[in-house]
Protein backbone atom coordinates (compact mmCIF):
# COMPACT_ATOMS: atom_id res chain seq x y z
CA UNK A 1 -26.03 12.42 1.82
CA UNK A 2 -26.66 8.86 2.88
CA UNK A 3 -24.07 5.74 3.13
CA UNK A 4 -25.19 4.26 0.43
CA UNK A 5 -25.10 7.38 -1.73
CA UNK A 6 -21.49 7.57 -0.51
CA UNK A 7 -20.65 4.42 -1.05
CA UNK A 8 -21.52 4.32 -5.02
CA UNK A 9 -19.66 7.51 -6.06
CA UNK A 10 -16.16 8.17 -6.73
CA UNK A 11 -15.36 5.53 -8.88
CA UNK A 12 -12.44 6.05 -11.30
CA UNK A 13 -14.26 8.27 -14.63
CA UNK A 14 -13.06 5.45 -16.62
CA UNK A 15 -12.91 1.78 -14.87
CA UNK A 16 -11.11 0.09 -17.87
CA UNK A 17 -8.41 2.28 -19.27
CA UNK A 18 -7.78 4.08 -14.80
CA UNK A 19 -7.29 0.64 -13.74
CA UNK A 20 -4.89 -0.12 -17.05
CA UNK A 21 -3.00 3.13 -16.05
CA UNK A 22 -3.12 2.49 -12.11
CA UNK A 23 -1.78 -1.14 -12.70
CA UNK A 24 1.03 -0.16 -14.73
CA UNK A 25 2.17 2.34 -12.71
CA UNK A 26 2.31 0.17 -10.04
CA UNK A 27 3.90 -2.56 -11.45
CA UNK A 28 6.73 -0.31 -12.68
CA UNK A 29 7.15 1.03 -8.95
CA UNK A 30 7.28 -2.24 -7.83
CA UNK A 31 10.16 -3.25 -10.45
CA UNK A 32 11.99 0.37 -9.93
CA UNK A 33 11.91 0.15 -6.05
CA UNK A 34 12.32 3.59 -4.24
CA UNK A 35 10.93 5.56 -7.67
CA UNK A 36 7.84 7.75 -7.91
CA UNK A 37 5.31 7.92 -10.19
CA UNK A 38 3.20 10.54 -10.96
CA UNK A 39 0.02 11.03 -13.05
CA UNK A 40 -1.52 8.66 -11.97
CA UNK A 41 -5.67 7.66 -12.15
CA UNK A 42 -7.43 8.65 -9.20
CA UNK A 43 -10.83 8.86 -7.51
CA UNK A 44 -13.14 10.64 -4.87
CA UNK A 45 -13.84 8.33 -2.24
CA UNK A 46 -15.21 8.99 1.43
CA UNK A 47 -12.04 10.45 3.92
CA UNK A 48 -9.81 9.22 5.02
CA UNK A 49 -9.08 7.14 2.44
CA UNK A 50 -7.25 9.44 -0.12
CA UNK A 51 -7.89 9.69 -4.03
CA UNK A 52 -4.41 7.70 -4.76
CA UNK A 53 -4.76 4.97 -2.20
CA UNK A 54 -8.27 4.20 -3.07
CA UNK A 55 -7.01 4.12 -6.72
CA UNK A 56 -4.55 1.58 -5.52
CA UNK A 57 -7.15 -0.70 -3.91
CA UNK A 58 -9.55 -0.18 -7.13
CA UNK A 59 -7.09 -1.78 -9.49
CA UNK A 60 -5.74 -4.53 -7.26
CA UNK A 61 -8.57 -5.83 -4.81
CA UNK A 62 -11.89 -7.86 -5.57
CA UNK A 63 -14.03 -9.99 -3.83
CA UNK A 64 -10.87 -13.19 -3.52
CA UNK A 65 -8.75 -10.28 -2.02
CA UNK A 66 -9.83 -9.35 1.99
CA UNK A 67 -9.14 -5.85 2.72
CA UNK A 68 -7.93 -4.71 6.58
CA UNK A 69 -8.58 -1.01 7.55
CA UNK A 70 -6.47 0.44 10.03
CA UNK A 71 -8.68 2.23 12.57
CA UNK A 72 -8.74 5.27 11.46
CA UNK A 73 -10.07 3.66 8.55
CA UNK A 74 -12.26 1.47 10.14
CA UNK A 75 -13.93 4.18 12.06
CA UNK A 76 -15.85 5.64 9.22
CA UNK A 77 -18.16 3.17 8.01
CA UNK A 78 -18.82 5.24 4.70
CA UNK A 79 -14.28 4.01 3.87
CA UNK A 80 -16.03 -0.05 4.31
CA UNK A 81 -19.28 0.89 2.07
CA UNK A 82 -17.61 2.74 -0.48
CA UNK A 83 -14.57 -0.33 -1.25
CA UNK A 84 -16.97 -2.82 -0.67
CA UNK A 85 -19.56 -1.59 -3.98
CA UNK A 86 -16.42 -0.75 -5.59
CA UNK A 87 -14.51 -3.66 -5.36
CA UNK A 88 -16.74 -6.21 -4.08
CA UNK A 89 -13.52 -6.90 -1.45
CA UNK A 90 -14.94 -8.27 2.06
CA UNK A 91 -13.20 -6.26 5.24
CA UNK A 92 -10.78 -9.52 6.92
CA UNK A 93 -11.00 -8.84 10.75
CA UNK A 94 -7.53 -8.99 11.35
CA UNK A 95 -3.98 -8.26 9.38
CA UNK A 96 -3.17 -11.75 9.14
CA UNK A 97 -6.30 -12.49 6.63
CA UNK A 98 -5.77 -9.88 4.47
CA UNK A 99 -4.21 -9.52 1.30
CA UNK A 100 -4.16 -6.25 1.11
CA UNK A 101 -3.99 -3.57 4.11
CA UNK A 102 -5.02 -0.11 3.71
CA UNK A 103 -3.21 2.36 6.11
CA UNK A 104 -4.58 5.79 6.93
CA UNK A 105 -1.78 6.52 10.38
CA UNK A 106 1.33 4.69 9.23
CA UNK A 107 3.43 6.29 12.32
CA UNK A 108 0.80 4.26 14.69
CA UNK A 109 0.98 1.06 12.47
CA UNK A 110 1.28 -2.68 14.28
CA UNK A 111 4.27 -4.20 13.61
CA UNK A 112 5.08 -5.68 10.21
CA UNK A 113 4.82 -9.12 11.71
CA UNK A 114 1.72 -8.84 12.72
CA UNK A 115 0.63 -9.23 8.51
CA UNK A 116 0.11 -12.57 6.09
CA UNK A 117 3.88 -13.19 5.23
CA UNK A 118 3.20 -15.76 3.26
CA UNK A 119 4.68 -19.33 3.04
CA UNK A 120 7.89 -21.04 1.56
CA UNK A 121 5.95 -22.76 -1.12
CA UNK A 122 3.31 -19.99 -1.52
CA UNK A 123 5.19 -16.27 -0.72
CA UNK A 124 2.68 -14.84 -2.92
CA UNK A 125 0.19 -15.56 0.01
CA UNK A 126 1.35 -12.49 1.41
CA UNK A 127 0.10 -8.66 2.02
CA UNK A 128 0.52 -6.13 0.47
CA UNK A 129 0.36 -2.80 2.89
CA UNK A 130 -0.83 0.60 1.19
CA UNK A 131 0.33 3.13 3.16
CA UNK A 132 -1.17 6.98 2.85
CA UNK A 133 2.05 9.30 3.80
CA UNK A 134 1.82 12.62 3.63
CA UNK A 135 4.66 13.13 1.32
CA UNK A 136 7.56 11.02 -0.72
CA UNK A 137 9.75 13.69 0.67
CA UNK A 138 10.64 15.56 4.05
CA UNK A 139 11.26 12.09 5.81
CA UNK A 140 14.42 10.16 7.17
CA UNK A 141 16.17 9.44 3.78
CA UNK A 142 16.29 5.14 2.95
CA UNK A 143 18.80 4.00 1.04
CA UNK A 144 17.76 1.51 -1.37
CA UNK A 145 19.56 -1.07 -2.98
CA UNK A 146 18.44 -4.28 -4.20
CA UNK A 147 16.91 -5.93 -7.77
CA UNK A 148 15.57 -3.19 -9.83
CA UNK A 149 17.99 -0.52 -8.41
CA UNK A 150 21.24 -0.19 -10.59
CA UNK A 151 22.90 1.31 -7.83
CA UNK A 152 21.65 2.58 -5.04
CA UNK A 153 18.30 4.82 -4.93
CA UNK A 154 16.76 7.17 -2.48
CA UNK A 155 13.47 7.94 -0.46
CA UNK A 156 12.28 9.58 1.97
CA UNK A 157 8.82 9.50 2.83
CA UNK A 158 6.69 10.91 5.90
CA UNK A 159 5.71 9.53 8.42
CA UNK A 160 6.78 5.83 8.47
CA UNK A 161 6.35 3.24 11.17
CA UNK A 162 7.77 3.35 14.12
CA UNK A 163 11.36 1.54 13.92
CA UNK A 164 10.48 1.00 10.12
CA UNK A 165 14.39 0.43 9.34
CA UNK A 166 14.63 -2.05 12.21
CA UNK A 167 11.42 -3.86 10.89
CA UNK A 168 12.28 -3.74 7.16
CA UNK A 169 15.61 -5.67 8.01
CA UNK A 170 13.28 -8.25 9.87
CA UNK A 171 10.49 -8.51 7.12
CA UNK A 172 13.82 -8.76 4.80
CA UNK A 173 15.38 -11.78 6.10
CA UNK A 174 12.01 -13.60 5.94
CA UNK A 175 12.55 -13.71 2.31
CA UNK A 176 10.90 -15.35 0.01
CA UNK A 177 7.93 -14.77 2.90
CA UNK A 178 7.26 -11.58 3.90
CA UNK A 179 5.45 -8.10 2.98
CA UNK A 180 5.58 -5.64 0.11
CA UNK A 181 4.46 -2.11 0.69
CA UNK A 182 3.22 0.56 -1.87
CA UNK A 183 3.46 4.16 -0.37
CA UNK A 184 1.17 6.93 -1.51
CA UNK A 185 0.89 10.33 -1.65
CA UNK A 186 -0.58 13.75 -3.60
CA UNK A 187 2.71 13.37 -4.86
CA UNK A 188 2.31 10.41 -6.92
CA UNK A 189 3.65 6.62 -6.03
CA UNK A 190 6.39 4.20 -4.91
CA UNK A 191 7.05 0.60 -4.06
CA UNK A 192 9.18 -1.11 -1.45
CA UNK A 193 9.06 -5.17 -2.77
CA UNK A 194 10.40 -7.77 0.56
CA UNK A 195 13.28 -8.00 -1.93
CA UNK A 196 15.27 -4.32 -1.50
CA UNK A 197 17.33 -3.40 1.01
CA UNK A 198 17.62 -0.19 3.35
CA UNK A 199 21.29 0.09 2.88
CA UNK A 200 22.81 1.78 5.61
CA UNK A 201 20.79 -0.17 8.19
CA UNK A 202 22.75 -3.52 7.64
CA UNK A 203 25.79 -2.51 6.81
């Protein structure tokens, strides 16, 4: 099969009403921090990208929206093709131009720093990370608190950055500025928005 045979299939079935589903659930993770969504629209694209994550980039990136691979992403050139017919997105060549960062090895992941945080007058100028874990469960449990949480909620996803607790506190305190991270899985969705908190770290 060639690259560019790669590179147009896999799309969502149905581009209008899988991108209407995707965004909501994503919105709703993102306003329910540390909650997972299931049944949500996926696709076949070229590995290592997974079905959910390229859903993910499907509904949110175009061509005003530069996409960063992490290298195991970057190594296959079929993962570039395939987003770029897809959603027209151009590749940035490093964390701090993208919008958007797709993350195949989230235990090897640069720091959190290293990504667009965004400015006090524009905080929207910021990244977004999507990172593939293997599971929503299994992991070191976070405790969440923070808008959207009426208490306290609980996650615990595999693997995770290296220090991630350490580095969510920092990302955290850069508020407004600062990253927003959507974690995905076979097991469905969640969010972590700058704006909750990993309770028991800062205490």
């Amino acid at each position: 099969m060639t690259l560019d045979s790669i590179a147009i299939e896999g799309g969502f079935k149905d581009p209008v009403f899988d991108a209407q589903t995707m965004f909501r659930a994503i919105m709703q993770a993102m306003a329910e921090p540390g909650t997972v969504h299931h049944g949500i629209a996926l696709t076949k694209p070229p590995a290592p990208l997974t079905p959910e994550a390229a859903g993910v980039a499907l509904t949110l990136c175009d061509q005003d929206t530069p996409v960063w691979l992490d290298p195991a992403l970057q190594a296959d050139e079929a993962v570039g093709a395939w987003l770029a017919f897809h959603t027209g997105a151009p590749i940035a060549n490093t964390p701090a131009d993208a919008h958007f960062a797709l993350v195949a090895d989230p235990e090897n992941l640069i720091g959190l720093e290293n990504f667009a945080q965004g400015s006090q007058e524009y905080p929207d100028r910021s990244a977004t990370l999507v990172l593939q874990v293997a599971s929503l469960t299994g992991g070191a449990e976070l405790l969440l608190e923070g808008p959207g949480i009426q208490h306290q909620a609980r996650l615990s996803p595999r693997p995770m950055p290296r220090h991630f607790a350490r580095q969510w506190a920092q990302n955290r305190a850069r508020f407004p500025r600062g990253i927003d991270i959507v974690l995905v899985s076979r097991e469905g969705l969640a969010a972590l928005p700058r704006t909750t908190r990993i309770a028991d770290q800062e205490d």
